[in-house]
N, C-alpha and C. Protein backbone atom coordinates (compact mmCIF):
# COMPACT_ATOMS: atom_id res chain seq x y z
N UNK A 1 4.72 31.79 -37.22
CA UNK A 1 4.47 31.02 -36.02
C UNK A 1 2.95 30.94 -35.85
N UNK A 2 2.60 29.95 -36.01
CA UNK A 2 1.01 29.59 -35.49
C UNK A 2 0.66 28.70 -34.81
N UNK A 3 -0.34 28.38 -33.97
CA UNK A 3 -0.84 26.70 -33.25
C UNK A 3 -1.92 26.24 -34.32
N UNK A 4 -1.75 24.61 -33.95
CA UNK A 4 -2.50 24.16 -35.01
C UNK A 4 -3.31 23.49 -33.63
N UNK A 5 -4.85 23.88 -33.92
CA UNK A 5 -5.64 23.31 -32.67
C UNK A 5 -6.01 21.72 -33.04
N UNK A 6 -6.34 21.07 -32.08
CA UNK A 6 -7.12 19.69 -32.01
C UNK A 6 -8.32 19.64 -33.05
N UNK A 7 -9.04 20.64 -32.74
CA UNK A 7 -10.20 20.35 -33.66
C UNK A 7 -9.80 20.87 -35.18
N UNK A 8 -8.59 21.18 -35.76
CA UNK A 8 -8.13 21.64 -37.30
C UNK A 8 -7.53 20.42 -37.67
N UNK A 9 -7.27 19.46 -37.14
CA UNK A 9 -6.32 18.37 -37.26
C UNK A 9 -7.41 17.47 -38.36
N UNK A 10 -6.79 16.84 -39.22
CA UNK A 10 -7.80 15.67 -40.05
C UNK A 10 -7.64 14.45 -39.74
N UNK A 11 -8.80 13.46 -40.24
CA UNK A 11 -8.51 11.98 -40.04
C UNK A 11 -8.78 11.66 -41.32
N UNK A 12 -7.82 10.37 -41.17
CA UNK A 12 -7.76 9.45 -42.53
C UNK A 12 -6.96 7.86 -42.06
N UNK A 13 -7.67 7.68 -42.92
CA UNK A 13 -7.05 5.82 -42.63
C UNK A 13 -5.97 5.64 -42.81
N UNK A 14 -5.10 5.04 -42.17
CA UNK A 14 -3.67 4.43 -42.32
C UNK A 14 -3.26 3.99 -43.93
N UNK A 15 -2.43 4.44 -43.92
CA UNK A 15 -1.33 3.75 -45.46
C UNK A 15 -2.16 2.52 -45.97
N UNK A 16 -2.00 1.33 -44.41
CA UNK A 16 -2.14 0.34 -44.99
C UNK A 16 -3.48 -0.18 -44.77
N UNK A 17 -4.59 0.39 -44.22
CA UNK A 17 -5.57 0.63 -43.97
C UNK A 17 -6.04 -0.50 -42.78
N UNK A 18 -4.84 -0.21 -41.54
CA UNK A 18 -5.57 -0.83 -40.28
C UNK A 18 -5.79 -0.40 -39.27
N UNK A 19 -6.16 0.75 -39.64
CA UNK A 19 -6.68 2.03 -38.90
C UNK A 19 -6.79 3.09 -38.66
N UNK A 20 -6.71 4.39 -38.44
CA UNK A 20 -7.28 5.68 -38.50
C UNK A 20 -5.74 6.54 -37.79
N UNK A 21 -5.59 7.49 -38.32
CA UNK A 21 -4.83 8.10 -38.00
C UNK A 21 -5.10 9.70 -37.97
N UNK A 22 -4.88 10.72 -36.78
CA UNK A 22 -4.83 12.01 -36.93
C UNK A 22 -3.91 12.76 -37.19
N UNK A 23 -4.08 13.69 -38.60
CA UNK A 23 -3.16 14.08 -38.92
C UNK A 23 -2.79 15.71 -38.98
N UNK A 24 -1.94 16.28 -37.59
CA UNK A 24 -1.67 17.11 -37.29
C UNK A 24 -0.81 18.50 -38.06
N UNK A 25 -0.58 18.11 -38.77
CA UNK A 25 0.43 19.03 -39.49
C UNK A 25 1.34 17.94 -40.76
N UNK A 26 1.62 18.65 -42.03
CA UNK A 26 2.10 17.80 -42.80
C UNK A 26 2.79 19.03 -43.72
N UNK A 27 3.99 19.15 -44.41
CA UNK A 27 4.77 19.87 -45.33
C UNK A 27 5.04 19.16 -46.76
N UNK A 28 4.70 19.41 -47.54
CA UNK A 28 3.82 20.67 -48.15
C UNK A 28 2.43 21.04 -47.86
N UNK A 29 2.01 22.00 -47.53
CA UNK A 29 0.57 21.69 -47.19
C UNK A 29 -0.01 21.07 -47.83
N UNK A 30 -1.08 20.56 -48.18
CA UNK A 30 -1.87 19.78 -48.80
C UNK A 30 -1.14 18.50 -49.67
N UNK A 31 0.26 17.89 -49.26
CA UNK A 31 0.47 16.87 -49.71
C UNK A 31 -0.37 15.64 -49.50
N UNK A 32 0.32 14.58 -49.88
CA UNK A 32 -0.28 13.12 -49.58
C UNK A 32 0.96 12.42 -48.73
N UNK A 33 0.60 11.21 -48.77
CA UNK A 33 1.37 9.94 -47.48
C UNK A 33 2.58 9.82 -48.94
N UNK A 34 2.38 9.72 -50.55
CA UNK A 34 3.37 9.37 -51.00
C UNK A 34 4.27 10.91 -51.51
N UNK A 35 4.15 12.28 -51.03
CA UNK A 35 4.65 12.48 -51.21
C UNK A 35 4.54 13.79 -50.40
N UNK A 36 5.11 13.64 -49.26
CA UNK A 36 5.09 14.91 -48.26
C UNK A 36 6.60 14.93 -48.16
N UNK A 37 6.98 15.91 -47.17
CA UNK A 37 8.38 16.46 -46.97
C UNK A 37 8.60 16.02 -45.57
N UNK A 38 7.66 16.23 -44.25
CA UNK A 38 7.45 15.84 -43.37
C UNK A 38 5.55 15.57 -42.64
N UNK A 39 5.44 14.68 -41.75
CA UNK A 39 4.25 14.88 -41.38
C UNK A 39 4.54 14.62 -39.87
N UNK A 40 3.38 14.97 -38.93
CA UNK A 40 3.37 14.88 -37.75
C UNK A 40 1.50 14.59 -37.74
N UNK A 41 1.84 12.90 -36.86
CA UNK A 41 0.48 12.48 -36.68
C UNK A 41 0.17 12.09 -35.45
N UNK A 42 -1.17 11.64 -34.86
CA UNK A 42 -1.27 10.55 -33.82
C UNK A 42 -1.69 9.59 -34.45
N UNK A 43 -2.03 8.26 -33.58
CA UNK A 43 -2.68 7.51 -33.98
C UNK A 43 -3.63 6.33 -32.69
N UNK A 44 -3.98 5.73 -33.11
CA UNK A 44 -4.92 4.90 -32.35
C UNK A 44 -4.25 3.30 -32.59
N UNK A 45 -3.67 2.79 -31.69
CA UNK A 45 -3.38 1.30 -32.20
C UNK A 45 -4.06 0.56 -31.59
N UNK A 46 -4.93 -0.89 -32.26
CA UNK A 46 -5.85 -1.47 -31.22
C UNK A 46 -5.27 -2.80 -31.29
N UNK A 47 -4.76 -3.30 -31.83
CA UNK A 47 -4.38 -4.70 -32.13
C UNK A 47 -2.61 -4.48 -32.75
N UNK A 48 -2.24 -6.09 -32.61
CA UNK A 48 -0.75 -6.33 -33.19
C UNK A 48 -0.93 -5.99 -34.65
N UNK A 49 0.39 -5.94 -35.26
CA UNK A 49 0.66 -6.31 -36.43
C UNK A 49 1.49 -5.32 -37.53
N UNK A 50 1.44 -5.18 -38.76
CA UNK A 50 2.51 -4.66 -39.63
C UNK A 50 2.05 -2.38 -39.42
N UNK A 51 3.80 -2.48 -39.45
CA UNK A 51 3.31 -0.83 -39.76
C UNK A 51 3.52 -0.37 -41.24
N UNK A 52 2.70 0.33 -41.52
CA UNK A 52 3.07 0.78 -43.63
C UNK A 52 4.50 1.03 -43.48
N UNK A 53 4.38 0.79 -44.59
CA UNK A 53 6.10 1.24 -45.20
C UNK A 53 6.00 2.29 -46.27
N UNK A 54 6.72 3.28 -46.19
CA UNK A 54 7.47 4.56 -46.57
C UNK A 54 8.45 4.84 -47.05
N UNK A 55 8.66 4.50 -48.38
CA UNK A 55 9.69 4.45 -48.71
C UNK A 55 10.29 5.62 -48.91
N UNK A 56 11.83 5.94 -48.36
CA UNK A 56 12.78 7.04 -48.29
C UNK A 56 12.42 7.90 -46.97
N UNK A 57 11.64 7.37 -46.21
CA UNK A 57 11.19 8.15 -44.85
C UNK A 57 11.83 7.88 -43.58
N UNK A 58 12.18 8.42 -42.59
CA UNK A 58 12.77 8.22 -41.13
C UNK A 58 11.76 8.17 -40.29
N UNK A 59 11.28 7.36 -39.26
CA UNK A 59 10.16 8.14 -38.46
C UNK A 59 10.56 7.83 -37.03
N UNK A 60 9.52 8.49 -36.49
CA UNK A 60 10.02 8.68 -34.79
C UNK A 60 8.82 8.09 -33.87
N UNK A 61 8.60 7.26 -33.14
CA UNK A 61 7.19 6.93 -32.47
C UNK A 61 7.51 7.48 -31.12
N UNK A 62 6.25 8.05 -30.44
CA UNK A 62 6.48 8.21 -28.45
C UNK A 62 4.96 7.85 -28.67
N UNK A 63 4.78 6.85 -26.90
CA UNK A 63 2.85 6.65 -26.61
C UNK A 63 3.11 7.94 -25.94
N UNK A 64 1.62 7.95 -25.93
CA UNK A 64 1.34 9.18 -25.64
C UNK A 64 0.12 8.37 -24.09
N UNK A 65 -0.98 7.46 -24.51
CA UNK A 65 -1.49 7.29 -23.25
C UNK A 65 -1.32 5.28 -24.00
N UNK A 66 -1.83 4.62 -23.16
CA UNK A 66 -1.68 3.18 -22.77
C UNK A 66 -0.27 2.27 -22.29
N UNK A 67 -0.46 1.13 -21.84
CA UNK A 67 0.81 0.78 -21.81
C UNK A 67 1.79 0.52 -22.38
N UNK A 68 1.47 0.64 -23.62
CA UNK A 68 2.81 0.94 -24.37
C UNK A 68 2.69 -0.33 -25.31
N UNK A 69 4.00 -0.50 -26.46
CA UNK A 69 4.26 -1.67 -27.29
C UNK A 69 5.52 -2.22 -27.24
N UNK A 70 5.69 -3.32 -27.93
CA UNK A 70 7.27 -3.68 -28.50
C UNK A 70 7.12 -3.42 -29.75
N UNK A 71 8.20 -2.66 -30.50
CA UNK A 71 8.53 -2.89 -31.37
C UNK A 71 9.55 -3.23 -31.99
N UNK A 72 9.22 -4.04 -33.23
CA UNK A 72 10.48 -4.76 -33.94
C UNK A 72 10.31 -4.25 -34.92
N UNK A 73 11.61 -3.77 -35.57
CA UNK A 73 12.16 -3.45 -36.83
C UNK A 73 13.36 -4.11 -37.28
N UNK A 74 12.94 -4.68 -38.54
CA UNK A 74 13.66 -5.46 -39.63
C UNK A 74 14.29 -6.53 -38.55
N UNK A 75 15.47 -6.88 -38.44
CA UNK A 75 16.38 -8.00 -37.54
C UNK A 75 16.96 -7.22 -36.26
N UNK A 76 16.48 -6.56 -36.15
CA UNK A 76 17.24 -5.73 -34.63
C UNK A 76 16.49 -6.06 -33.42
N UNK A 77 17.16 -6.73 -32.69
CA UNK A 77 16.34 -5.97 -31.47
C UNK A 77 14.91 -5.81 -30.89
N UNK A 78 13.83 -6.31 -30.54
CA UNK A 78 12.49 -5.26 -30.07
C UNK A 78 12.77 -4.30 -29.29
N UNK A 79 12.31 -3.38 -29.11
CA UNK A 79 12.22 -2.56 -28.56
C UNK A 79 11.09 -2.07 -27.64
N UNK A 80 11.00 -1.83 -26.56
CA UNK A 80 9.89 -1.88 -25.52
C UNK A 80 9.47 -0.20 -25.18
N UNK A 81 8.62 0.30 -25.87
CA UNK A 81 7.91 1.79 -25.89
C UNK A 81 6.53 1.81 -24.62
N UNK A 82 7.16 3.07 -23.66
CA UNK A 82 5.88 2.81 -22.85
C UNK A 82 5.96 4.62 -23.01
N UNK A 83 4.97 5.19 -21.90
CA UNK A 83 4.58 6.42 -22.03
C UNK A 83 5.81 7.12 -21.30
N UNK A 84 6.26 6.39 -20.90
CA UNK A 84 7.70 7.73 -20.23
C UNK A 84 9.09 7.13 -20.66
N UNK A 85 9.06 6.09 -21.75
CA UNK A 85 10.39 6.08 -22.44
C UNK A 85 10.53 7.26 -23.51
N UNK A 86 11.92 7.50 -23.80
CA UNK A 86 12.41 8.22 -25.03
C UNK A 86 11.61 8.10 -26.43
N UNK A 87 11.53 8.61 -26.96
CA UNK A 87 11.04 8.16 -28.19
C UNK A 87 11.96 7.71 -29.36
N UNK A 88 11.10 6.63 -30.25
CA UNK A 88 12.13 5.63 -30.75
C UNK A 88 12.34 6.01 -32.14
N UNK A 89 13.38 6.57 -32.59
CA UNK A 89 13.88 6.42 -34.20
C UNK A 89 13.91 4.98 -34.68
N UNK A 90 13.52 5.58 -36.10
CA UNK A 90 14.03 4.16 -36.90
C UNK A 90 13.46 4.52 -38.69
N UNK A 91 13.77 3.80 -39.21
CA UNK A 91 13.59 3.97 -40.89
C UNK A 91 12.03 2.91 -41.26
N UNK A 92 11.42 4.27 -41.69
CA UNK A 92 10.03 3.68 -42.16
C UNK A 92 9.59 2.70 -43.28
N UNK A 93 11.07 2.74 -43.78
CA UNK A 93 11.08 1.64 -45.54
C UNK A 93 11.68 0.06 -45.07
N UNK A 94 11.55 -0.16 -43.44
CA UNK A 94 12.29 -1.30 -43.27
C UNK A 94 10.69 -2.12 -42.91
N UNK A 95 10.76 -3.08 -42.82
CA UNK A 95 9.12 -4.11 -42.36
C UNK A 95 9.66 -3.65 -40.78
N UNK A 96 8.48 -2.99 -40.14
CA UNK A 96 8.31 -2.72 -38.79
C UNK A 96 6.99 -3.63 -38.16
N UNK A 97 6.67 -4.38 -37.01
CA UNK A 97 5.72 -4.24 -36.87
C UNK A 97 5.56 -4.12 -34.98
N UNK A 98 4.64 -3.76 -34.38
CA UNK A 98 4.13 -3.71 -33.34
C UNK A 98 3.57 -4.96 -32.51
N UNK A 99 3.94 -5.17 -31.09
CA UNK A 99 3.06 -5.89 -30.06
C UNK A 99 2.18 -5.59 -28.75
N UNK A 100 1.18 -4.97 -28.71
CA UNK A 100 0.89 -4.21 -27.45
C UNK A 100 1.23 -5.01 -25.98
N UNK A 101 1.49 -4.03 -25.23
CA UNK A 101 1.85 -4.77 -23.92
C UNK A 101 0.66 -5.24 -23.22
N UNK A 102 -0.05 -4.57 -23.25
CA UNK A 102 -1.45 -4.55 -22.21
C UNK A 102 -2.46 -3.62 -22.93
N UNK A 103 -3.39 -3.45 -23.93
CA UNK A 103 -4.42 -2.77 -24.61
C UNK A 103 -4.14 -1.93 -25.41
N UNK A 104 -4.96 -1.22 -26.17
CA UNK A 104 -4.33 -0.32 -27.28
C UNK A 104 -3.42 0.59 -26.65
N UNK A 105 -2.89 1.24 -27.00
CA UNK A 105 -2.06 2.79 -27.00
C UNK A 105 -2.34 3.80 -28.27
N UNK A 106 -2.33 5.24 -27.87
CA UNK A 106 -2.43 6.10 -28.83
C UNK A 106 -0.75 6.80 -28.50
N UNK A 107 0.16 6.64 -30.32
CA UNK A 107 1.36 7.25 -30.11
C UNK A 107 1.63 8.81 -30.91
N UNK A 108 2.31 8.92 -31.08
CA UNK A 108 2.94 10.25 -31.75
C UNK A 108 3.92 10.02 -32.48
N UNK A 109 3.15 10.19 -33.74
CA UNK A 109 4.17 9.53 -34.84
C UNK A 109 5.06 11.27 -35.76
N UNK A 110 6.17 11.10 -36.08
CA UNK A 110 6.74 12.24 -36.59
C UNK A 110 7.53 11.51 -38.14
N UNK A 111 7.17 11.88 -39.36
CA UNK A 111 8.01 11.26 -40.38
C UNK A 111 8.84 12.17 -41.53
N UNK A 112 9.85 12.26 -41.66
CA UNK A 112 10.38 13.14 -42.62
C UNK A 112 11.19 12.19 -43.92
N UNK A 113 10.96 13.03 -45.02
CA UNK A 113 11.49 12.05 -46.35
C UNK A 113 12.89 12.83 -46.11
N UNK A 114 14.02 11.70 -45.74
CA UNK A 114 15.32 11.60 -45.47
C UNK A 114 15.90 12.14 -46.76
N UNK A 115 15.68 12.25 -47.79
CA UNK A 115 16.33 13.45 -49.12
C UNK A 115 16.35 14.27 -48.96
N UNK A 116 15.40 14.79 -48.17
CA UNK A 116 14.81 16.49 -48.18
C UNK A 116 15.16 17.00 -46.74
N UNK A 117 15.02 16.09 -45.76
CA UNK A 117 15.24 16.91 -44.51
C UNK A 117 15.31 15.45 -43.25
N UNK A 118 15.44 15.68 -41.78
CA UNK A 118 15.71 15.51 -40.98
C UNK A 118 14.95 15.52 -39.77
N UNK A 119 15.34 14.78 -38.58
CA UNK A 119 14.49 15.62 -37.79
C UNK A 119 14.68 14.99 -36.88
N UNK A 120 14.18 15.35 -35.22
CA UNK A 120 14.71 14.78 -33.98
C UNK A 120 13.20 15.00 -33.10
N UNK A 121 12.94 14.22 -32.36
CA UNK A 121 12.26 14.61 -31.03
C UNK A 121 12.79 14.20 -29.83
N UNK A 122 11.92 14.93 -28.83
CA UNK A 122 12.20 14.72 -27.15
C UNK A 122 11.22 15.20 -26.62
N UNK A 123 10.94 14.09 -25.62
CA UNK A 123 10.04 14.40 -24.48
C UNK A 123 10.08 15.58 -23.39
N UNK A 124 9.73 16.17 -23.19
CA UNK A 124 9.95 17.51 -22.06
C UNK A 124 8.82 17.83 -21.03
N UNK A 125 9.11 17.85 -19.57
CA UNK A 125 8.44 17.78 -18.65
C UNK A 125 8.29 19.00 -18.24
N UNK A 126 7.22 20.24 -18.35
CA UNK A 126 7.41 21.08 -17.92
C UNK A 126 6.48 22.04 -17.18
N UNK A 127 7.42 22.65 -16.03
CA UNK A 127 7.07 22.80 -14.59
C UNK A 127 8.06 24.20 -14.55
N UNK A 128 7.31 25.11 -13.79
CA UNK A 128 7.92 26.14 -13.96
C UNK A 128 8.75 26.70 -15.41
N UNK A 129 9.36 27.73 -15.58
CA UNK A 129 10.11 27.61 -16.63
C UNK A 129 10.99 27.04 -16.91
N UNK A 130 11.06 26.91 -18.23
CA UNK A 130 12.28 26.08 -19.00
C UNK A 130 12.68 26.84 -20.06
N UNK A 131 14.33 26.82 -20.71
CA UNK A 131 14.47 27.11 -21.69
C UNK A 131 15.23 26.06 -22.73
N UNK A 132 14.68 25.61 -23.36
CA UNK A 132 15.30 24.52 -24.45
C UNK A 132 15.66 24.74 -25.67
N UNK A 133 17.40 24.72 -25.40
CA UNK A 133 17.77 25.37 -27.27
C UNK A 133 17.78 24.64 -28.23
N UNK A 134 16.97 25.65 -29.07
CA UNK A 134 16.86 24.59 -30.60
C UNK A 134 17.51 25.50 -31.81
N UNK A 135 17.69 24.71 -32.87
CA UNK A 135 18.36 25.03 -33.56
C UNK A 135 18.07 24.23 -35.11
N UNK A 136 16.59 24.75 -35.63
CA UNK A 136 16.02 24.03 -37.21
C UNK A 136 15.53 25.19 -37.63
N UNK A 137 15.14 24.38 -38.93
CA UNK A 137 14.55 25.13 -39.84
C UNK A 137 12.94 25.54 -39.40
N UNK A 138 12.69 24.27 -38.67
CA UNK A 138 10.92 24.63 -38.70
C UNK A 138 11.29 23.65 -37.02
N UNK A 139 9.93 23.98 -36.18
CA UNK A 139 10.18 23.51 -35.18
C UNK A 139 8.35 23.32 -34.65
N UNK A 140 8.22 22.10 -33.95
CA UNK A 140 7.12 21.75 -33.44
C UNK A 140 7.03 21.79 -32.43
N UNK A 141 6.07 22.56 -31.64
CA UNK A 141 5.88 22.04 -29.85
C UNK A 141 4.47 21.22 -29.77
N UNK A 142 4.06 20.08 -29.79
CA UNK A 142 3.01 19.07 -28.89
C UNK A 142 3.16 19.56 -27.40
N UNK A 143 1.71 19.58 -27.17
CA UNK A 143 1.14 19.58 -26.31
C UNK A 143 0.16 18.39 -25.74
N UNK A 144 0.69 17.24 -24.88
CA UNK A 144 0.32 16.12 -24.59
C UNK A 144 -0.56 16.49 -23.57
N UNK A 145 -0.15 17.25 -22.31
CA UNK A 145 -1.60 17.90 -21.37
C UNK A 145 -1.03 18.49 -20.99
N UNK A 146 -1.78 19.21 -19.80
CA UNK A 146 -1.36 20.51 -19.44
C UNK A 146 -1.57 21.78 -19.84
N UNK A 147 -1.03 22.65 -19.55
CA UNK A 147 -0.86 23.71 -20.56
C UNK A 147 0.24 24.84 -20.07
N UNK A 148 0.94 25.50 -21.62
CA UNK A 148 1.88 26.04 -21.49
C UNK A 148 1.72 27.78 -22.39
N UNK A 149 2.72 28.28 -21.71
CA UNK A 149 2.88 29.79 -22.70
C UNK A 149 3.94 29.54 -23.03
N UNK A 150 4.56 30.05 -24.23
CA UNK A 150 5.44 29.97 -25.30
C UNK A 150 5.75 31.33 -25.81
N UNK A 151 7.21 31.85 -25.42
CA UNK A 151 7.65 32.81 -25.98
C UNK A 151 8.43 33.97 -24.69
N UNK A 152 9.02 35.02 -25.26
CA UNK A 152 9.44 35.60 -23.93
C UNK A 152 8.30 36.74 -23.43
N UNK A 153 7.48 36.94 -24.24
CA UNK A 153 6.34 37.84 -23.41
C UNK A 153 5.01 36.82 -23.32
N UNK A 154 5.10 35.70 -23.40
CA UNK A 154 3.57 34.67 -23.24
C UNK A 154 2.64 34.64 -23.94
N UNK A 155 3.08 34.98 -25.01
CA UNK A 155 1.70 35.44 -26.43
C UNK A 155 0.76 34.22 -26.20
N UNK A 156 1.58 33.12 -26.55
CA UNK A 156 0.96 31.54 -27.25
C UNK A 156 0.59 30.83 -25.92
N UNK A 157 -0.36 30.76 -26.19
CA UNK A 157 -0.95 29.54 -25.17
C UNK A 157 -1.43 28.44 -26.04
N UNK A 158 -0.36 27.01 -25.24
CA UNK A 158 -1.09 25.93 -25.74
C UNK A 158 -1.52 25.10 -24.53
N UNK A 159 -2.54 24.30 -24.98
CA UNK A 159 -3.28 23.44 -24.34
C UNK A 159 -2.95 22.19 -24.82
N UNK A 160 -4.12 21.25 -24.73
CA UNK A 160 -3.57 19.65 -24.45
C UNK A 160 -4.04 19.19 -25.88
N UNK A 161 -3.31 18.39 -26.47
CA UNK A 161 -3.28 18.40 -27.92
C UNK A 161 -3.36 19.11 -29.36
N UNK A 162 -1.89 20.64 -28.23
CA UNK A 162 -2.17 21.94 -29.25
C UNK A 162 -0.66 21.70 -29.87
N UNK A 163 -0.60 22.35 -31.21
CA UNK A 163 0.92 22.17 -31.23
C UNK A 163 1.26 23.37 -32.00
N UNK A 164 2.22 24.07 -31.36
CA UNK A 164 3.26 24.81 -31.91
C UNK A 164 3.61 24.53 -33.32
N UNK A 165 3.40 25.57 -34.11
CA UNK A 165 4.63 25.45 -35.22
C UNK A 165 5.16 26.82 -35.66
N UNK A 166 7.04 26.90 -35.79
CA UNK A 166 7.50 28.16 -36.12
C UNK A 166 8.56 27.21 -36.53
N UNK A 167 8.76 28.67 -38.14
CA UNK A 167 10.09 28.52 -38.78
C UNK A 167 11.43 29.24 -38.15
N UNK A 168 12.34 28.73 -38.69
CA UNK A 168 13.82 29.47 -38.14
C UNK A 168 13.78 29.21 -37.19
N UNK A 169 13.70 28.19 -36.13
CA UNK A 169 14.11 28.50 -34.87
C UNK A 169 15.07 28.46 -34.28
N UNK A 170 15.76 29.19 -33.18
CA UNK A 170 17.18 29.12 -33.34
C UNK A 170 17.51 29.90 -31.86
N UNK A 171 17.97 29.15 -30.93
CA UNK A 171 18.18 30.09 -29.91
C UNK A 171 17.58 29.21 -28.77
N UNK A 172 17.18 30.05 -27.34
CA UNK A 172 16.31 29.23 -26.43
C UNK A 172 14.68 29.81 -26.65
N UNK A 173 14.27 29.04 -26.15
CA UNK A 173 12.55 28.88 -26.38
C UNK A 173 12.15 28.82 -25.20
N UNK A 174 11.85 30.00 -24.95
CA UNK A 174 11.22 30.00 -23.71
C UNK A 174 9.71 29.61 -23.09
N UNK A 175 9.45 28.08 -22.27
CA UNK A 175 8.70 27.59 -22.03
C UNK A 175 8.13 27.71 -20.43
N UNK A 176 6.40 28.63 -20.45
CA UNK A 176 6.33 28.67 -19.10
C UNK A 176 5.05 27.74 -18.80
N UNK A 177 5.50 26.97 -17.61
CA UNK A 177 4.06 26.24 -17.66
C UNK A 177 3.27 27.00 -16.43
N UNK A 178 1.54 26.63 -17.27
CA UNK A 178 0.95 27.30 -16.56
C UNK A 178 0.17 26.05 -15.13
N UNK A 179 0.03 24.91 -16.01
CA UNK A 179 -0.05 24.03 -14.89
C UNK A 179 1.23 22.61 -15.54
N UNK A 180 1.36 22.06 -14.92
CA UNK A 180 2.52 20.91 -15.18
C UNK A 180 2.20 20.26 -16.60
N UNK A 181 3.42 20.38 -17.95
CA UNK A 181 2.86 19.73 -18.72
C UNK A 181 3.55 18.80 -19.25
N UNK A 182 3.37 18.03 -20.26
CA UNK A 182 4.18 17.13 -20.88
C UNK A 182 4.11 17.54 -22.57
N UNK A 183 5.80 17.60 -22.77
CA UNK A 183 5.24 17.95 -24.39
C UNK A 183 6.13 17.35 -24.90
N UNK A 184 6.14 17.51 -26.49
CA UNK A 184 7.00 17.04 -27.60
C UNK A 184 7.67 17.95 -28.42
N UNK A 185 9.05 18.03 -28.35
CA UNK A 185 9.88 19.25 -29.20
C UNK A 185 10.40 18.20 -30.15
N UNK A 186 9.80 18.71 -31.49
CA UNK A 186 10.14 18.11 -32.62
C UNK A 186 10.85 19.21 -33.24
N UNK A 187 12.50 19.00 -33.65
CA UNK A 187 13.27 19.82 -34.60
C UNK A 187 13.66 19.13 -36.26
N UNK A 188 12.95 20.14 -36.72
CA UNK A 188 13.18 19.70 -38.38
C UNK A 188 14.31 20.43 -39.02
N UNK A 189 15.42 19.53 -39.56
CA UNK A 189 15.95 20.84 -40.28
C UNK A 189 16.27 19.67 -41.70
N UNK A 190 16.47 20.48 -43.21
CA UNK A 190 16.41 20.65 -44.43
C UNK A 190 18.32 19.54 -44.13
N UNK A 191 17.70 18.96 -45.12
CA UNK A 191 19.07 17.93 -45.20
C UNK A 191 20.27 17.97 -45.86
N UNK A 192 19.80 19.49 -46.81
CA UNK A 192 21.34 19.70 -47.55
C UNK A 192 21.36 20.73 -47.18
């Protein structure tokens, strides 16, 4: 179990190179974009247009601050992402692209190669304690603001763009906030 701070995080240009992305945590360590197991990024979107494609990947988007986008993937649907909707699944090997509603947004992107493993997020508002059961192999807590202690004696303190990572997790997770926060519980688990 360790936090991965804001300032350990790297930048690198997008897949398709239309813009910059921070990249928070990625399995195997030191993989690449063509061949990781999972990654967990932010990003900066300033303008419309195509998202890379990934082939054999699932990914998950939530904004994190602006008004949000539509997005369309392949023939379905747009879909309308603002900062307090759900966050949106969908398959990264399909042509996705983005429309901002009103100025850039920075989101929270989560991607896992669907051979190897899985994975879910949810938004969580938290205020006083909480306990949220999870149940993966490896498990992420984001820290969007605020700040929280993590654990049943309060070891871990995270802050605002800190993120949790522990293997095995399994059980409730005990979350205390120290002032009101908003976070991201990302559960990974291994696909066979």
């Amino acid at each position: 179990m360790h936090i991965i701070r804001a300032a350990d995080c790297r930048r690198m240009p997008w897949k398709n190179g239309g813009g910059e992305t921070i990249e928070i945590a990625i399995s195997p360590e030191g993989a690449g974009l063509d061949d990781f197991d999972w990654r967990l990024s932010m990003a900066r979107v300033e303008d419309d247009g195509p998202f890379s494609l990934f082939t054999g990947v699932d990914r998950t988007l939530a904004i994190l601050e602006g008004e949000g986008l539509v997005l369309s993937v392949g023939g379905q649907d747009p879909v309308r992402l603002t900062d307090r909707s759900a966050p949106c699944s969908f398959p990264a090997d399909v042509e996705t692209s983005s429309s901002l509603i009103a100025g850039p947004i920075t989101d929270l992107n989560m991607m896992t190669r669907r051979s190897r493993f899985g994975h879910s997020m949810r938004r969580l508002m938290a205020r006083g304690t909480s306990t949220p059961v999870v149940e993966a192999d490896e498990i992420l807590l984001f820290c969007r603001n605020g700040a929280v202690e993590v654990g049943s004696d309060a070891s871990l303190h995270l802050g605002p763009l800190e993120t949790l990572h522990m293997r095995k997790a399994a059980g409730a997770l005990q979350i205390k906030a120290i002032e009101p926060a908003e976070l991201f519980l990302i559960e990974i688990a291994k696909a066979f």
